[in-house]
Protein backbone atom coordinates (compact mmCIF):
# COMPACT_ATOMS: atom_id res chain seq x y z
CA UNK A 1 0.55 -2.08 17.83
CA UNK A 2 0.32 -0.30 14.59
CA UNK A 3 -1.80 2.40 14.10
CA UNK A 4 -5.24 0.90 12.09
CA UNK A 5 -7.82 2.89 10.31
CA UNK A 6 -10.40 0.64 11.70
CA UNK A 7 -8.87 0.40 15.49
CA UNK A 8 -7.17 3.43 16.09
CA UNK A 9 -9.26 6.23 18.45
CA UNK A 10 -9.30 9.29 16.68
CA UNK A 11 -6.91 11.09 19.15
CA UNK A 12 -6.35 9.03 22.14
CA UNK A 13 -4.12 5.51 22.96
CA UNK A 14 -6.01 2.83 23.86
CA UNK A 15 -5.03 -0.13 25.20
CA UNK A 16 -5.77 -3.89 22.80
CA UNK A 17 -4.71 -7.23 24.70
CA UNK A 18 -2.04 -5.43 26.83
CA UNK A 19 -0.55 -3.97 24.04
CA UNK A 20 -0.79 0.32 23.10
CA UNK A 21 -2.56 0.86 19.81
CA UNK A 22 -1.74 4.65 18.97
CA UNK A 23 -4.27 7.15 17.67
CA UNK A 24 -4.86 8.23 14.14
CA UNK A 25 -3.56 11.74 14.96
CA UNK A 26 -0.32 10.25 16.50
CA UNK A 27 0.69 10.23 12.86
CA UNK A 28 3.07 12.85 11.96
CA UNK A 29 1.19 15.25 9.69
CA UNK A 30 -1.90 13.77 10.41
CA UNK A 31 -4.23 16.58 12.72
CA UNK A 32 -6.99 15.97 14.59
CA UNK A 33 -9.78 17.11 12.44
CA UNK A 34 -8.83 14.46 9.73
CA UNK A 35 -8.50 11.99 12.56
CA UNK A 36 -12.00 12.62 13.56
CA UNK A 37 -13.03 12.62 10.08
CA UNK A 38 -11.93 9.18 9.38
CA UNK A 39 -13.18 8.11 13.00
CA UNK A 40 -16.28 9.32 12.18
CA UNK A 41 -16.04 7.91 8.47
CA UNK A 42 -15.71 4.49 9.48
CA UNK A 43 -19.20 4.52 11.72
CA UNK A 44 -20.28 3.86 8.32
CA UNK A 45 -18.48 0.55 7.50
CA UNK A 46 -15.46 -0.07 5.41
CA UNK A 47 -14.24 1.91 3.06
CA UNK A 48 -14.11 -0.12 -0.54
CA UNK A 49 -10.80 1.69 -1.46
CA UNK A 50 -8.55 4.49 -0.87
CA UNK A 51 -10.68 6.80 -3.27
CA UNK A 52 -14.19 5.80 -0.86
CA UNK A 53 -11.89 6.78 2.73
CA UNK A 54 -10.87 10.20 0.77
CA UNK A 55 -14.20 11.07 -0.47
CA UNK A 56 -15.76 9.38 2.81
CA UNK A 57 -13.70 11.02 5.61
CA UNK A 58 -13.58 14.39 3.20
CA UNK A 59 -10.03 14.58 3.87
CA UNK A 60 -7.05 15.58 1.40
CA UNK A 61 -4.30 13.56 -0.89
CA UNK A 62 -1.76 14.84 1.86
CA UNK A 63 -3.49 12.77 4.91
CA UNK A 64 -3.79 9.83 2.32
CA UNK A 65 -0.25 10.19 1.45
CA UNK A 66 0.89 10.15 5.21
CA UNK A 67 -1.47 6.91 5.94
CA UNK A 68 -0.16 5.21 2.76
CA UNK A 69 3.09 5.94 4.39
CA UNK A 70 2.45 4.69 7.56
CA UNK A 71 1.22 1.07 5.97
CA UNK A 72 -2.54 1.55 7.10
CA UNK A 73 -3.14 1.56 3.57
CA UNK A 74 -1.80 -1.90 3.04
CA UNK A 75 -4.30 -4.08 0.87
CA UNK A 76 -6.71 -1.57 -0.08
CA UNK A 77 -7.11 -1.15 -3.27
CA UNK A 78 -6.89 2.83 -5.20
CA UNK A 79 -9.94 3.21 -6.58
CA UNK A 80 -14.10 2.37 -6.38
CA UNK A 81 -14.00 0.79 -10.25
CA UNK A 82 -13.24 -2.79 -10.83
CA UNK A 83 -11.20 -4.22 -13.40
CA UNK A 84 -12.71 -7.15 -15.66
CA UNK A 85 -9.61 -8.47 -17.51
């Protein structure tokens, strides 16, 4: 399975259906205090974009970078402000 934002321990494998879903710090680049920052993040709810996980998790534009470039980014949009055109 892919690692998931929402899913994914902070720095253990865990098993989903039979399948392995990998930890957040399984991510090249990606250490275990910004694991356990978005772990503990998330105990909050979902984060509204990337900005609100950044500012949320209080973790840098290097770990965003590396989950952007992993796909767990996928669908979320940048920022906290809404367009109206």
């Amino acid at each position: 399975l892919p690692v998931d934002i929402y899913k994914s321990e902070a720095l253990r494998f865990t098993m989903e259906e039979g399948k392995i879903r990998p930890s957040l710090n399984s991510l090249s680049g990606l250490g275990n205090n910004a694991a356990l920052s978005i772990a503990e993040a998330r105990k909050k709810g979902s984060f509204k974009s990337v900005e609100d996980l950044r500012l949320s998790a209080k973790v840098g534009k290097n770990v965003i970078e590396i989950l952007r470039d992993y796909g767990c980014l996928d669908g979320m949009p940048g920022d906290n402000q809404m367009t109206i055109f």
